[in-house]
C-alpha atoms as a PDB file:
ATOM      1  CA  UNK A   1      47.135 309.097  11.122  1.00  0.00           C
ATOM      2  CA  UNK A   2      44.028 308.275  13.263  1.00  0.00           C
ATOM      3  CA  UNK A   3      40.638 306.349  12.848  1.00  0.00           C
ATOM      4  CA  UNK A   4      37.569 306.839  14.548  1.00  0.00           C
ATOM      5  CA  UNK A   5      36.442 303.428  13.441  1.00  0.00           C
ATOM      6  CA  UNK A   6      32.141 303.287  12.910  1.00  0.00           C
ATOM      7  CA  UNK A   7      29.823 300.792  11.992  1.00  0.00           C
ATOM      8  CA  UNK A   8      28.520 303.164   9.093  1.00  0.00           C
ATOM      9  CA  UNK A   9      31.646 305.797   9.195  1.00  0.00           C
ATOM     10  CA  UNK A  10      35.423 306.216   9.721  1.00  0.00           C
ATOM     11  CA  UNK A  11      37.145 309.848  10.865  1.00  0.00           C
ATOM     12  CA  UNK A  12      39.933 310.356   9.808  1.00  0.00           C
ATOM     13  CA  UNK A  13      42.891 312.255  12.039  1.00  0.00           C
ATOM     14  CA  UNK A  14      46.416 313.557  10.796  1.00  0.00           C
ATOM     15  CA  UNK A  15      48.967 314.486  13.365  1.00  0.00           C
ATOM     16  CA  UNK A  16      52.436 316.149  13.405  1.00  0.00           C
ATOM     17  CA  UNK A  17      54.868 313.924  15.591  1.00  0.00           C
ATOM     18  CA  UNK A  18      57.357 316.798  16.354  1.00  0.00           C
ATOM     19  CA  UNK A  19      54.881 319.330  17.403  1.00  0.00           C
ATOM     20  CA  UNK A  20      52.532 316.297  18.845  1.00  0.00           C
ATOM     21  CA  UNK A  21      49.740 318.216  17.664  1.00  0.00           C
ATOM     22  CA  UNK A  22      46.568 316.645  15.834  1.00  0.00           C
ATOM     23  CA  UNK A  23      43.804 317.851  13.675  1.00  0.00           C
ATOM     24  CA  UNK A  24      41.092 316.806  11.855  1.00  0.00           C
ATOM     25  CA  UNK A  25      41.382 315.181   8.485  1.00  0.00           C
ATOM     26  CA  UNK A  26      38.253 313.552   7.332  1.00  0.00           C
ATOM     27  CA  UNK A  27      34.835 311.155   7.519  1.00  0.00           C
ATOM     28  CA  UNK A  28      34.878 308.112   4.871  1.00  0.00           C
ATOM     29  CA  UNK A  29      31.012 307.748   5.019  1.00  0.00           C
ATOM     30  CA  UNK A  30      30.906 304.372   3.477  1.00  0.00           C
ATOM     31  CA  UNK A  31      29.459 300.702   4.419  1.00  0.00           C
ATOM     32  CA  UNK A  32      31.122 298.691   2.605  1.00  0.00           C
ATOM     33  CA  UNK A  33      34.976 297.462   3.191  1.00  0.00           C
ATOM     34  CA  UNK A  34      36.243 297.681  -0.475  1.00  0.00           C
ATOM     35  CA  UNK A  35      35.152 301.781  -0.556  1.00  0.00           C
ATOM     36  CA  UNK A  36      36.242 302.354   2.871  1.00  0.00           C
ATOM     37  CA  UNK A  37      39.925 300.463   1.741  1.00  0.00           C
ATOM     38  CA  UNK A  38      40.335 302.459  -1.790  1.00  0.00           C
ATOM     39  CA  UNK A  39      39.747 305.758   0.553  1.00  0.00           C
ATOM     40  CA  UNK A  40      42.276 304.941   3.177  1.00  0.00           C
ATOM     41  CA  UNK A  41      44.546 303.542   0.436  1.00  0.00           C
ATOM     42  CA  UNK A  42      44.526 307.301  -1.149  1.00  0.00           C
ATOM     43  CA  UNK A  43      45.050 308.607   2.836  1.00  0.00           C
ATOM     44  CA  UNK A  44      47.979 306.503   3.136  1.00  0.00           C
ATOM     45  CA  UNK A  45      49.518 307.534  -0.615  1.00  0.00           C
ATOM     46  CA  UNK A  46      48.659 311.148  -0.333  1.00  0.00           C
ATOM     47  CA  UNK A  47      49.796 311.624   3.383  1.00  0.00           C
ATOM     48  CA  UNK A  48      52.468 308.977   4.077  1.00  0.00           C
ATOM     49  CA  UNK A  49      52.078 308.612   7.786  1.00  0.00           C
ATOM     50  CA  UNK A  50      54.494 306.600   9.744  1.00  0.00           C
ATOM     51  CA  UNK A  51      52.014 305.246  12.298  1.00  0.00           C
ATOM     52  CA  UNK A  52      48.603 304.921  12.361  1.00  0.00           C
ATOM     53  CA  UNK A  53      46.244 305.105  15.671  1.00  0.00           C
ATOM     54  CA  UNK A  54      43.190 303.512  15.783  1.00  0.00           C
ATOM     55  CA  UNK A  55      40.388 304.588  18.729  1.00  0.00           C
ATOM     56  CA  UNK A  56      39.441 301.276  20.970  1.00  0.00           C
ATOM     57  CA  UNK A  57      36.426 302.065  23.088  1.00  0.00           C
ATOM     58  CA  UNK A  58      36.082 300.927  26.184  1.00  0.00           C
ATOM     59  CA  UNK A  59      33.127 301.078  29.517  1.00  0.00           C
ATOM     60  CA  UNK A  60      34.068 303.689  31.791  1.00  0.00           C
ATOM     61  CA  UNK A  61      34.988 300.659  34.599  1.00  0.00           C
ATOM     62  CA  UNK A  62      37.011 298.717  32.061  1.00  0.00           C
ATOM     63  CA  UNK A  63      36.042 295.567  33.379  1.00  0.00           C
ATOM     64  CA  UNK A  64      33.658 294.464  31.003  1.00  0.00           C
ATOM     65  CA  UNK A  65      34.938 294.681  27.370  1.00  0.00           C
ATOM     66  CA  UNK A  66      32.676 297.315  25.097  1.00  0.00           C
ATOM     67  CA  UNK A  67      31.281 295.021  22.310  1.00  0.00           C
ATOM     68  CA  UNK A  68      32.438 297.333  19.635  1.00  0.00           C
ATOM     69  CA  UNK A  69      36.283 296.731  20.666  1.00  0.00           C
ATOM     70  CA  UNK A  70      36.623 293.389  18.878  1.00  0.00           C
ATOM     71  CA  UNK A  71      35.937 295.200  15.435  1.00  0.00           C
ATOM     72  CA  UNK A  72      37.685 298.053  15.801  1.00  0.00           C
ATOM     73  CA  UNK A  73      40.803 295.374  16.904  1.00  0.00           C
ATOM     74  CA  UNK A  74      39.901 293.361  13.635  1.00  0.00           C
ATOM     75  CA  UNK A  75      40.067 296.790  11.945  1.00  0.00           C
ATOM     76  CA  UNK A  76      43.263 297.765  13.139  1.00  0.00           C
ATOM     77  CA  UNK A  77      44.727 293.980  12.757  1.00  0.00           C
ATOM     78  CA  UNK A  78      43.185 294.742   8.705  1.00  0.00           C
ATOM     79  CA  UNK A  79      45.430 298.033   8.420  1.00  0.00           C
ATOM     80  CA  UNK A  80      48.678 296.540   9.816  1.00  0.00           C
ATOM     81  CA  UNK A  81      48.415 293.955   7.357  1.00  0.00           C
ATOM     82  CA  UNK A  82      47.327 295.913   3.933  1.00  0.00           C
ATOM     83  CA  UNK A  83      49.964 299.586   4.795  1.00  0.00           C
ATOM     84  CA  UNK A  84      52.761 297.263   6.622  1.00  0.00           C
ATOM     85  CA  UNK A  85      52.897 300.144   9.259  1.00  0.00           C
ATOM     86  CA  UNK A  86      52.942 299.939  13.089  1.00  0.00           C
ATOM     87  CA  UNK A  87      49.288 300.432  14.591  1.00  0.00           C
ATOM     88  CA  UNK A  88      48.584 301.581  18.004  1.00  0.00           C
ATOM     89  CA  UNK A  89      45.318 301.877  20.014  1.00  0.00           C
ATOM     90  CA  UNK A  90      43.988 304.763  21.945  1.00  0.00           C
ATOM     91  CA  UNK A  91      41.828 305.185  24.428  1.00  0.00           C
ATOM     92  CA  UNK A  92      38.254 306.254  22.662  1.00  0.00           C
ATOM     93  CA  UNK A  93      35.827 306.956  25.357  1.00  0.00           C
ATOM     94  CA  UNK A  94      34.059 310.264  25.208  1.00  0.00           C
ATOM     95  CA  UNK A  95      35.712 311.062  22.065  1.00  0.00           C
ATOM     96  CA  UNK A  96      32.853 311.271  20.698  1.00  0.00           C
ATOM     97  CA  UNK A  97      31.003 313.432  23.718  1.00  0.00           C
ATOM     98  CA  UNK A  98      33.777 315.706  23.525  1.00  0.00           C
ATOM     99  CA  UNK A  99      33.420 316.443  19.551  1.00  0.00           C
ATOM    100  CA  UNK A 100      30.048 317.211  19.756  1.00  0.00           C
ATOM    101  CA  UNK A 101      30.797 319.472  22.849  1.00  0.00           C
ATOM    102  CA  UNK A 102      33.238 321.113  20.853  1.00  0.00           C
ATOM    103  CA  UNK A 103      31.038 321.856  18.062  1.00  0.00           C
ATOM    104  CA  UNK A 104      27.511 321.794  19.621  1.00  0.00           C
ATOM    105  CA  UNK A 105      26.441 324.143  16.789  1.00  0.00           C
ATOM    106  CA  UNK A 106      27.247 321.683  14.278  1.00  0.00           C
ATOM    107  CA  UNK A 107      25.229 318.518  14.141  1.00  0.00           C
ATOM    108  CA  UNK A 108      26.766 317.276  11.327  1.00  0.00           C
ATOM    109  CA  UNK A 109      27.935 313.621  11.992  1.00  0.00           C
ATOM    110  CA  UNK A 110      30.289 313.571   9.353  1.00  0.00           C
ATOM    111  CA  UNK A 111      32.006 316.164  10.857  1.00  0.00           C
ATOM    112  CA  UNK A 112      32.264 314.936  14.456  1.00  0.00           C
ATOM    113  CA  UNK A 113      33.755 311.376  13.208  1.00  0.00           C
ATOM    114  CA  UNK A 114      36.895 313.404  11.597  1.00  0.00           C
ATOM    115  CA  UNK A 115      37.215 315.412  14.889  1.00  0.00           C
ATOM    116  CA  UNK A 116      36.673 312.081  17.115  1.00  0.00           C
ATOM    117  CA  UNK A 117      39.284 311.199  15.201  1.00  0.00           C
ATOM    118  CA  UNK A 118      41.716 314.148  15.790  1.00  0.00           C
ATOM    119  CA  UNK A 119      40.799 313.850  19.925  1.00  0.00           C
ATOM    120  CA  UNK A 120      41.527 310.544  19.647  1.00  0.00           C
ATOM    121  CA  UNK A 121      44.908 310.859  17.945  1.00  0.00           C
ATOM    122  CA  UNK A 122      45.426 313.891  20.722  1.00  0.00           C
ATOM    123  CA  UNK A 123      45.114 312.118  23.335  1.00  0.00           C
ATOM    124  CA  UNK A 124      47.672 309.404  21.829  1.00  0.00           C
ATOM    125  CA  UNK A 125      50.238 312.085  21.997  1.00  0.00           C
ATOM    126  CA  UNK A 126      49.433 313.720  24.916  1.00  0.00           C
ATOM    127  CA  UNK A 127      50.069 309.599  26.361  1.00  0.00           C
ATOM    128  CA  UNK A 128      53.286 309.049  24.888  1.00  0.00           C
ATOM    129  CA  UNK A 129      54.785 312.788  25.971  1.00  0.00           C
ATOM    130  CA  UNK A 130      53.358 311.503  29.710  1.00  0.00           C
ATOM    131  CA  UNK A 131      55.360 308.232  29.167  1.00  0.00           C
ATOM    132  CA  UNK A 132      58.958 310.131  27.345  1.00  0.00           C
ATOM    133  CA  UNK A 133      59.261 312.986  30.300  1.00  0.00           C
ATOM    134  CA  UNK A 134      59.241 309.923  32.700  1.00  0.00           C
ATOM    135  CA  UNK A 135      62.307 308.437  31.385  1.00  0.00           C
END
């Protein structure tokens, strides 16, 4: 399972290990931590994922830290400690660009976090198959 951590939303990603394929799941649209918690806490019990993956953004030159990464790090530190599960980062940038380019029809926001979410989570497999057929 995959976040698309927001200041004002979170899209949510679920993914298929085996097949290392990812899709779009859905957009808690929520400000305040105890809703966003009770609807990942019904993610987590309905979908029983054995990892989760949240999206860390980053400057395209990576040497100066994107001032959004320390949440979404305080988020992620927040969801190893309430599900017990292991969390990973992903790369995030142009997640977001590339939802929106995917759906340029649809302007919906709420719709774009979820499939953030799911390129985010995409790209986290795409990774790790990179980093298996090297061994």
């Amino acid at each position: 399972m995959a976040f698309d951590f927001g200041a004002k939303r979170i899209g949510v990603a679920i993914g298929e290990t085996l097949l290392s394929h990812a899709r779009p799941l859905t957009t808690i649209d929520a400000a305040a931590n105890a809703q966003r918690f009770a609807a990942i806490d019904r993610l987590i019990d309905e979908w029983r994922p054995a990892r989760l993956v949240v999206g860390r953004p980053a400057h395209a030159d990576r040497e100066v830290p994107h001032e959004f990464a320390a949440r979404c790090e305080r988020f992620a530190r927040q969801l190893a400690g309430r599900y017990r599960l292991p969390v990973e980062f992903a790369d995030e940038r142009y997640s977001s660009l590339e939802a929106e380019a995917q759906h340029s029809g649809d302007k919906r926001k709420v719709r774009l976090d979820a499939e953030a979410a799911a390129i985010i989570l995409q790209a986290w497999f795409n990774q790790h198959a990179a980093d298996s057929s090297r061994l």
